[in-house]
Protein backbone atom coordinates (compact mmCIF):
# COMPACT_ATOMS: atom_id res chain seq x y z
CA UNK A 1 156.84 50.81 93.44
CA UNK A 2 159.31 48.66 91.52
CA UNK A 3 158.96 47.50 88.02
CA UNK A 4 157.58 44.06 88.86
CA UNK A 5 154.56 45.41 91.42
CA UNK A 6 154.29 48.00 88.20
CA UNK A 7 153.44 45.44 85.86
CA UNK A 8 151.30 43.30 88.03
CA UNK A 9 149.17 45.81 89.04
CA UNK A 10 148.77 46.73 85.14
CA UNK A 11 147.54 43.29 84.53
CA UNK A 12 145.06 42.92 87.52
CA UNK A 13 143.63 46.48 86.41
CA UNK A 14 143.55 45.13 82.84
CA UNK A 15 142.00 41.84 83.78
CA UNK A 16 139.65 43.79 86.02
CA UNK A 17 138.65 46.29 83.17
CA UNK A 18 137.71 42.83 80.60
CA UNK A 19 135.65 41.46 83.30
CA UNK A 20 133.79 44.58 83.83
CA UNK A 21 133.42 45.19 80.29
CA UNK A 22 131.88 41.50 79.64
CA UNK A 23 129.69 42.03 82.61
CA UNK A 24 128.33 45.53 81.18
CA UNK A 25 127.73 43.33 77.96
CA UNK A 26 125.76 40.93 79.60
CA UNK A 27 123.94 43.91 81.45
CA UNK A 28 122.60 45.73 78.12
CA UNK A 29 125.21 47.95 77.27
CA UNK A 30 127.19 48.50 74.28
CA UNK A 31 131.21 49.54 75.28
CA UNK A 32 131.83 52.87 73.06
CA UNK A 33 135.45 52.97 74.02
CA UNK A 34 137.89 51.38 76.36
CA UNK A 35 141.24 53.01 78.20
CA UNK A 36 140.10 56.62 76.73
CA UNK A 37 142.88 58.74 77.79
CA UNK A 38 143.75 62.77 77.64
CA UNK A 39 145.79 64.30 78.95
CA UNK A 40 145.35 64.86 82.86
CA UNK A 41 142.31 62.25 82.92
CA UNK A 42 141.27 59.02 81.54
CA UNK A 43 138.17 56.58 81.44
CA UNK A 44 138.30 53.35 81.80
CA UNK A 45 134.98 52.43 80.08
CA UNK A 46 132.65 54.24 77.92
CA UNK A 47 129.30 52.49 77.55
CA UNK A 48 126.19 53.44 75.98
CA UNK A 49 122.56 51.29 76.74
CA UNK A 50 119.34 53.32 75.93
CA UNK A 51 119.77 57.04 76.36
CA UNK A 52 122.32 56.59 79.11
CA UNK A 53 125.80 57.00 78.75
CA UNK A 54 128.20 56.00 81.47
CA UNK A 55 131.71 56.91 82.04
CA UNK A 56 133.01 53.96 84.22
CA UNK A 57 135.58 53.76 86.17
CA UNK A 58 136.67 50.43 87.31
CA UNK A 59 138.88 49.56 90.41
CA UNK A 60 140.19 46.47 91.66
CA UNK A 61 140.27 46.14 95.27
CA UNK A 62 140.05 43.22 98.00
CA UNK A 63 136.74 44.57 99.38
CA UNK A 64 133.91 46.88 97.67
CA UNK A 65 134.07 49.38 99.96
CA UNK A 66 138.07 49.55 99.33
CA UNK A 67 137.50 49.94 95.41
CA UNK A 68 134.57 52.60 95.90
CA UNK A 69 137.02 54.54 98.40
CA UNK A 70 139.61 54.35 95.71
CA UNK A 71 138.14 56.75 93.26
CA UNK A 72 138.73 59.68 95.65
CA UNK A 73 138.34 63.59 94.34
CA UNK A 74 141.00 63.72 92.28
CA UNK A 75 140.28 60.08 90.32
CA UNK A 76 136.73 61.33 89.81
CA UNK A 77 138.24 64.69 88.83
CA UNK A 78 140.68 63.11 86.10
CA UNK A 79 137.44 60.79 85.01
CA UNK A 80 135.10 63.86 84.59
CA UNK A 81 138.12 65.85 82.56
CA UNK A 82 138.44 62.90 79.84
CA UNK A 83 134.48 62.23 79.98
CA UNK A 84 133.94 66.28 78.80
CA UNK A 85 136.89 66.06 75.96
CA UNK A 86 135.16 62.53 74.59
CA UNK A 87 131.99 64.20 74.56
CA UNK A 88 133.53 67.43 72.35
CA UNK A 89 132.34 66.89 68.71
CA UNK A 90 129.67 64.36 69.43
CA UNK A 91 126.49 66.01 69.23
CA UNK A 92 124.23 62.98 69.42
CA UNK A 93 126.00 62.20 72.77
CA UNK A 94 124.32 64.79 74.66
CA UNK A 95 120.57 63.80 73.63
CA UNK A 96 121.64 60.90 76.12
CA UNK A 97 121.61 61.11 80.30
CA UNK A 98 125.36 61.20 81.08
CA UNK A 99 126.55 59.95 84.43
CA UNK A 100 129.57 58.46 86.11
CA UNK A 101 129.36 54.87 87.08
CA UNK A 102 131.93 52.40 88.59
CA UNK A 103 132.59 48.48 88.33
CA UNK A 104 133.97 47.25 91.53
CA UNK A 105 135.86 43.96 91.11
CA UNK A 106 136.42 42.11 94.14
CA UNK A 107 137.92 38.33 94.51
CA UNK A 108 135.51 35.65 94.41
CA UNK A 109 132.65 37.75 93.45
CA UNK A 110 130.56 38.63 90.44
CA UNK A 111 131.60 42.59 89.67
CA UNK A 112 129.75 45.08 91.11
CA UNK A 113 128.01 47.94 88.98
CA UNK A 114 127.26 50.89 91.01
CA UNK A 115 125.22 53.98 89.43
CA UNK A 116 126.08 57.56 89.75
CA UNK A 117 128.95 57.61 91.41
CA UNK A 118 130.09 61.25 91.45
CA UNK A 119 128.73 64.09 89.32
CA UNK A 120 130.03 64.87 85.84
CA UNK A 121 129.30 68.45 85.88
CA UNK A 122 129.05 68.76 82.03
């Protein structure tokens, strides 16, 4: 991939991961963190509303069923890794319902929120 296609496809994932993040907002939830990353995973969105907290991962695709086959084994493998280190030290956190959720942005269409997506085998 060359430097140009590099940075594009930063800023569409960017763009997507503000529009998911305002549309979580206007859902109920409250964004704990953004672009969490460890080493060997990472987590796009970390959002709290009740006693549920969701580790989202967001993908930009042209159709939903393209961005849900995106996050394959070893995306949801990399998102459970960073969602168990965030959780290390914070207690409270696991009082709450934990799950892994995805936004799917898609052209022309309100993102997508879509529940339990994989397990997060705490």
């Amino acid at each position: 991939m060359s430097q140009i296609a590099r940075r594009r496809a930063l800023r569409l994932g960017l763009r997507a991961e503000t529009m998911a993040a305002l549309v979580l907002r206007l859902r109920g939830w409250q964004i704990l963190a953004r672009r969490y990353k460890v080493p060997g995973g990472e987590v796009d969105i970390i959002a709290r509303r009740g006693d549920i907290i969701a580790f989202v991962e967001v993908k930009a695709r042209a159709t939903p069923d393209a961005a849900l086959a995106a996050i394959d084994a070893v995306k949801q493998r990399r998102l459970r890794l960073a969602a168990r280190r965030w959780l290390s030290g914070k207690d409270w956190a696991l009082a709450c319902a934990l799950r892994c959720d995805a936004v799917l942005v898609v052209p022309r269409r309100w993102p997508q929120h879509v529940a339990d997506i994989c397990p997060l085998l705490i």
